[in-house]
Protein backbone atom coordinates (compact mmCIF):
# COMPACT_ATOMS: atom_id res chain seq x y z
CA UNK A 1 -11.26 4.17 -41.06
CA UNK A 2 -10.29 5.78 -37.87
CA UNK A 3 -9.57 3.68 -34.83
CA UNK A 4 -9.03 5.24 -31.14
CA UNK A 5 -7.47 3.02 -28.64
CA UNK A 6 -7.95 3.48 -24.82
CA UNK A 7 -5.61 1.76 -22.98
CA UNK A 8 -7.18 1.03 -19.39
CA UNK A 9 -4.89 -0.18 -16.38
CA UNK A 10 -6.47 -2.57 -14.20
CA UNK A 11 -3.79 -3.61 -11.80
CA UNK A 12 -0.12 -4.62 -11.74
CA UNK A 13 1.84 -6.36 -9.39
CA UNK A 14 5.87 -5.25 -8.85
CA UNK A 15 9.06 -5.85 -6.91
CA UNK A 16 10.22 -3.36 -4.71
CA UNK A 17 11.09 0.00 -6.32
CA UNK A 18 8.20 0.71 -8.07
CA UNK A 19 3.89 1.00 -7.71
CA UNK A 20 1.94 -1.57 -6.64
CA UNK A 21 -1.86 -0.23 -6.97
CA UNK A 22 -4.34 -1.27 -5.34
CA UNK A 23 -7.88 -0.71 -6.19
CA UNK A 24 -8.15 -0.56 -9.66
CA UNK A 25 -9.71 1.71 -12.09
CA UNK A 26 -12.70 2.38 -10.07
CA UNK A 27 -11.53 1.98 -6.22
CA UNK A 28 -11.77 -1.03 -4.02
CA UNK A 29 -13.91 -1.09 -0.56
CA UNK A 30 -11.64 -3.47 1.13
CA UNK A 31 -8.11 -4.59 1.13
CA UNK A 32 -5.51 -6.10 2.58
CA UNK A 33 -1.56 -6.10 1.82
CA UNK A 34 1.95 -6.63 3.33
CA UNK A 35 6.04 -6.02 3.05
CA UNK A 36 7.80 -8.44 0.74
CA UNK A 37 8.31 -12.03 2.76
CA UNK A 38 5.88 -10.93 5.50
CA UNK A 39 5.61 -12.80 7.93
CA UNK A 40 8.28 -15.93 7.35
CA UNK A 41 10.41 -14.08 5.71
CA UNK A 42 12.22 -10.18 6.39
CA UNK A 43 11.91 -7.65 4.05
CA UNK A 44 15.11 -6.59 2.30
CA UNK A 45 17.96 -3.78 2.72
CA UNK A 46 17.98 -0.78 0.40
CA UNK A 47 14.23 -0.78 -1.17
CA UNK A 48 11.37 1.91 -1.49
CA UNK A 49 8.06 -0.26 -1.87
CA UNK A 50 5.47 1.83 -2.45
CA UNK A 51 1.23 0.74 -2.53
CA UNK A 52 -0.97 3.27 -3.60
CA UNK A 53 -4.58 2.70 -2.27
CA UNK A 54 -7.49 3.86 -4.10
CA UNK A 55 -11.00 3.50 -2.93
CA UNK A 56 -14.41 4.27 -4.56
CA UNK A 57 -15.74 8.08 -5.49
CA UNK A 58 -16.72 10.08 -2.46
CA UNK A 59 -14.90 8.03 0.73
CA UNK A 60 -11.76 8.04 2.31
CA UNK A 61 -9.18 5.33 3.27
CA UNK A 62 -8.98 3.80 6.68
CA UNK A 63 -5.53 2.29 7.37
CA UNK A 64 -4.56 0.21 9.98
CA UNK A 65 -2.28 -2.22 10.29
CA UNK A 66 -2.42 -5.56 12.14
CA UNK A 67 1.09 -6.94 12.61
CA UNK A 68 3.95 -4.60 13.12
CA UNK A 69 7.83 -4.66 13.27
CA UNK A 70 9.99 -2.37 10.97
CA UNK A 71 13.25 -1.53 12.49
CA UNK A 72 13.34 0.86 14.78
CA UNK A 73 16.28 3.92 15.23
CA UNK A 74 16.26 7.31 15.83
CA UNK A 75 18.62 11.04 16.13
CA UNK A 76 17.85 13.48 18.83
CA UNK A 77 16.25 15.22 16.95
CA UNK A 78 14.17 12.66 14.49
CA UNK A 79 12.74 9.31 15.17
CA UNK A 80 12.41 6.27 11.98
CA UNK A 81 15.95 7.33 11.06
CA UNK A 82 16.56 4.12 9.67
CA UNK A 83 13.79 1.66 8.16
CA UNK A 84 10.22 3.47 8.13
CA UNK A 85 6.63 3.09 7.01
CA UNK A 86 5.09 6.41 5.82
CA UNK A 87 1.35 7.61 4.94
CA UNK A 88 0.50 10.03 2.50
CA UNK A 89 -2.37 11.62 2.07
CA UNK A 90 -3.19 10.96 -1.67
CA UNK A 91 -0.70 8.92 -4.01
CA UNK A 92 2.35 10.79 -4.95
CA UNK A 93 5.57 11.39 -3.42
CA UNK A 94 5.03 15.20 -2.97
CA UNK A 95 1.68 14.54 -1.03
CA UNK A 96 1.46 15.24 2.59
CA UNK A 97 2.88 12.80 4.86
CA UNK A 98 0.01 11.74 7.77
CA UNK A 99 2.71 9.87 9.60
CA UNK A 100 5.76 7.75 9.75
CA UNK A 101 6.15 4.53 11.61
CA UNK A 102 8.84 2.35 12.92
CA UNK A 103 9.73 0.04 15.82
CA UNK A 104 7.49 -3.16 17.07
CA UNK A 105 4.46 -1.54 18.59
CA UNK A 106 1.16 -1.29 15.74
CA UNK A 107 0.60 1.96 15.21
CA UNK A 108 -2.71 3.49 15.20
CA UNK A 109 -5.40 3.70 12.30
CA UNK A 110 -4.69 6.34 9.76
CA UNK A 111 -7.54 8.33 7.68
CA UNK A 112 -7.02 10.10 4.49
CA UNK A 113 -8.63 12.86 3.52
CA UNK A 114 -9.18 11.78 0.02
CA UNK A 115 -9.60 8.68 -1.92
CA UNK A 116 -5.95 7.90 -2.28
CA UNK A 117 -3.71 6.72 0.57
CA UNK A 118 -0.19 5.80 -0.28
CA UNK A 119 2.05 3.63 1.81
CA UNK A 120 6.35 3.36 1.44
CA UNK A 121 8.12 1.11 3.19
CA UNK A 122 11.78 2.71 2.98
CA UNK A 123 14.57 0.54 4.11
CA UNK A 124 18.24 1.33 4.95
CA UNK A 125 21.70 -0.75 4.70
CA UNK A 126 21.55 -1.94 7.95
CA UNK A 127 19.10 -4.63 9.55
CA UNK A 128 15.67 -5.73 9.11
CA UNK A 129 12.59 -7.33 10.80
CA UNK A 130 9.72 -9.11 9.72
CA UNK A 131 7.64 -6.16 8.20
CA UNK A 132 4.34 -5.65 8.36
CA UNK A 133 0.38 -6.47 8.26
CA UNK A 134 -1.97 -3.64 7.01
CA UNK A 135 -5.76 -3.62 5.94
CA UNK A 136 -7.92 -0.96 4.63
CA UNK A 137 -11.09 -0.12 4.05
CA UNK A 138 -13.52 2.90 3.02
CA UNK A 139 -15.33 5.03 5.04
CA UNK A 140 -17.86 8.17 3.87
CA UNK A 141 -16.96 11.37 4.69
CA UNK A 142 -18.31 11.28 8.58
CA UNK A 143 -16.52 8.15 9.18
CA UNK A 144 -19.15 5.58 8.13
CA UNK A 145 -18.08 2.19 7.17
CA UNK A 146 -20.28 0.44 4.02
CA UNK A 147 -22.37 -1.87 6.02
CA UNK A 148 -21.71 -4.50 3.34
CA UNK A 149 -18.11 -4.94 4.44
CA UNK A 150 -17.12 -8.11 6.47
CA UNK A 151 -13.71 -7.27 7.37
CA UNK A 152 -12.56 -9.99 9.64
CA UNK A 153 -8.98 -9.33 9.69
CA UNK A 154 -8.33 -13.65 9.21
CA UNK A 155 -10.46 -13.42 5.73
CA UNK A 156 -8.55 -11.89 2.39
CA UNK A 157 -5.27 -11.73 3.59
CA UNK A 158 -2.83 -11.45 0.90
CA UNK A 159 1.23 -11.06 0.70
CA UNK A 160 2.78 -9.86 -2.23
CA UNK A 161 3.79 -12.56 -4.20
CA UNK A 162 7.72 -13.80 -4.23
CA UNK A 163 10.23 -12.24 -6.89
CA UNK A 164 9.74 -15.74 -8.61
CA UNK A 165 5.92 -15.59 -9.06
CA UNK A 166 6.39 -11.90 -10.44
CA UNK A 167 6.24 -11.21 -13.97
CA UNK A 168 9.82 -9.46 -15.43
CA UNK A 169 10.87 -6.10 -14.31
CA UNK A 170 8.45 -3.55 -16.91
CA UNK A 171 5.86 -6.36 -17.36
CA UNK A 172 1.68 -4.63 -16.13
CA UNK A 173 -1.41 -6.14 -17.23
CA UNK A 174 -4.01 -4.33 -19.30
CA UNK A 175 -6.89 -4.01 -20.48
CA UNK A 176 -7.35 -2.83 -23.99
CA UNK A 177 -10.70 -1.13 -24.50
CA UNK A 178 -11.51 -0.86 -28.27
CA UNK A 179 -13.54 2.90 -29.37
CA UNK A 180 -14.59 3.10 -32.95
């Protein structure tokens, strides 16, 4: 007898350094996330946290962000030189950066062009601030939001949780789907 196992990820939640997906197998209409110890606490020196957005077949990602304050330097010839929030369009590291954020003021609403929106939070040696506040949400491909979406920015607000509510470094939930 012949058994065929499909392993199906639903979701895992991580420290800093690796994934933290949001959306699911199938996509997600509506979300809402922040950095590590936002807003009581400051996020911490030397990470990469990384959330990879996914929303449903056939919209985009709308990102904005609702609280603000990442620390802010610059070069003459580059701004967000030290601590930095940056958008790609789609979810891995060699996908096209939309922008790159820093300093106190909330930047403005980023749309993908695609399904999949991913986020980094990069943070140097040096100091840090309180983080940040984001939501997001789809929209078709003219900009349409799903009528069905209440997205009162005080409703569904989630943090990620502490290191202590995390399960050990390596540990993702799954769903085993059995095929015969």
């Amino acid at each position: 007898m012949l058994f065929i196992y499909s392993f199906i990820f639903i979701a895992f939640v991580k420290v800093c350094n690796e994934d933290v997906y949001l959306g699911g197998n199938f996509g997600t209409h509506k979300g809402t996330f922040s950095s590590p110890g936002y807003p009581s606490k400051t996020y911490s020196n030397k990470e990469r946290c990384t959330w990879i957005i996914k929303v449903p077949l056939e919209y985009r990602v709308k990102l904005y962000f609702r609280d603000f304050d990442v620390e802010y330097c610059a070069t003459e010839k580059e701004n967000c030189t030290c601590d930095y929030v940056e958008v790609s369009d789609g979810q891995l590291l060699i996908d096209k950066p939309l922008a790159k954020f820093c300093g106190s003021e909330i930047p403005p609403d980023v749309t993908s062009s695609g399904r999949f929106v991913r986020v980094d939070l990069v943070t140097d040696e040096l100091n840090t601030r309180k983080g940040f506040l984001a939501q997001f949400h789809s929209v078709s491909p003219d900009g349409v939001t799903p009528s069905s979406l209440n997205l009162d920015a005080n409703k569904h607000v989630k943090s990620l949780p502490t290191s202590t509510d995390l399960p050990e470094k390596g540990n993702r939930v799954l769903r085993v789907a059995h095929n015969s």
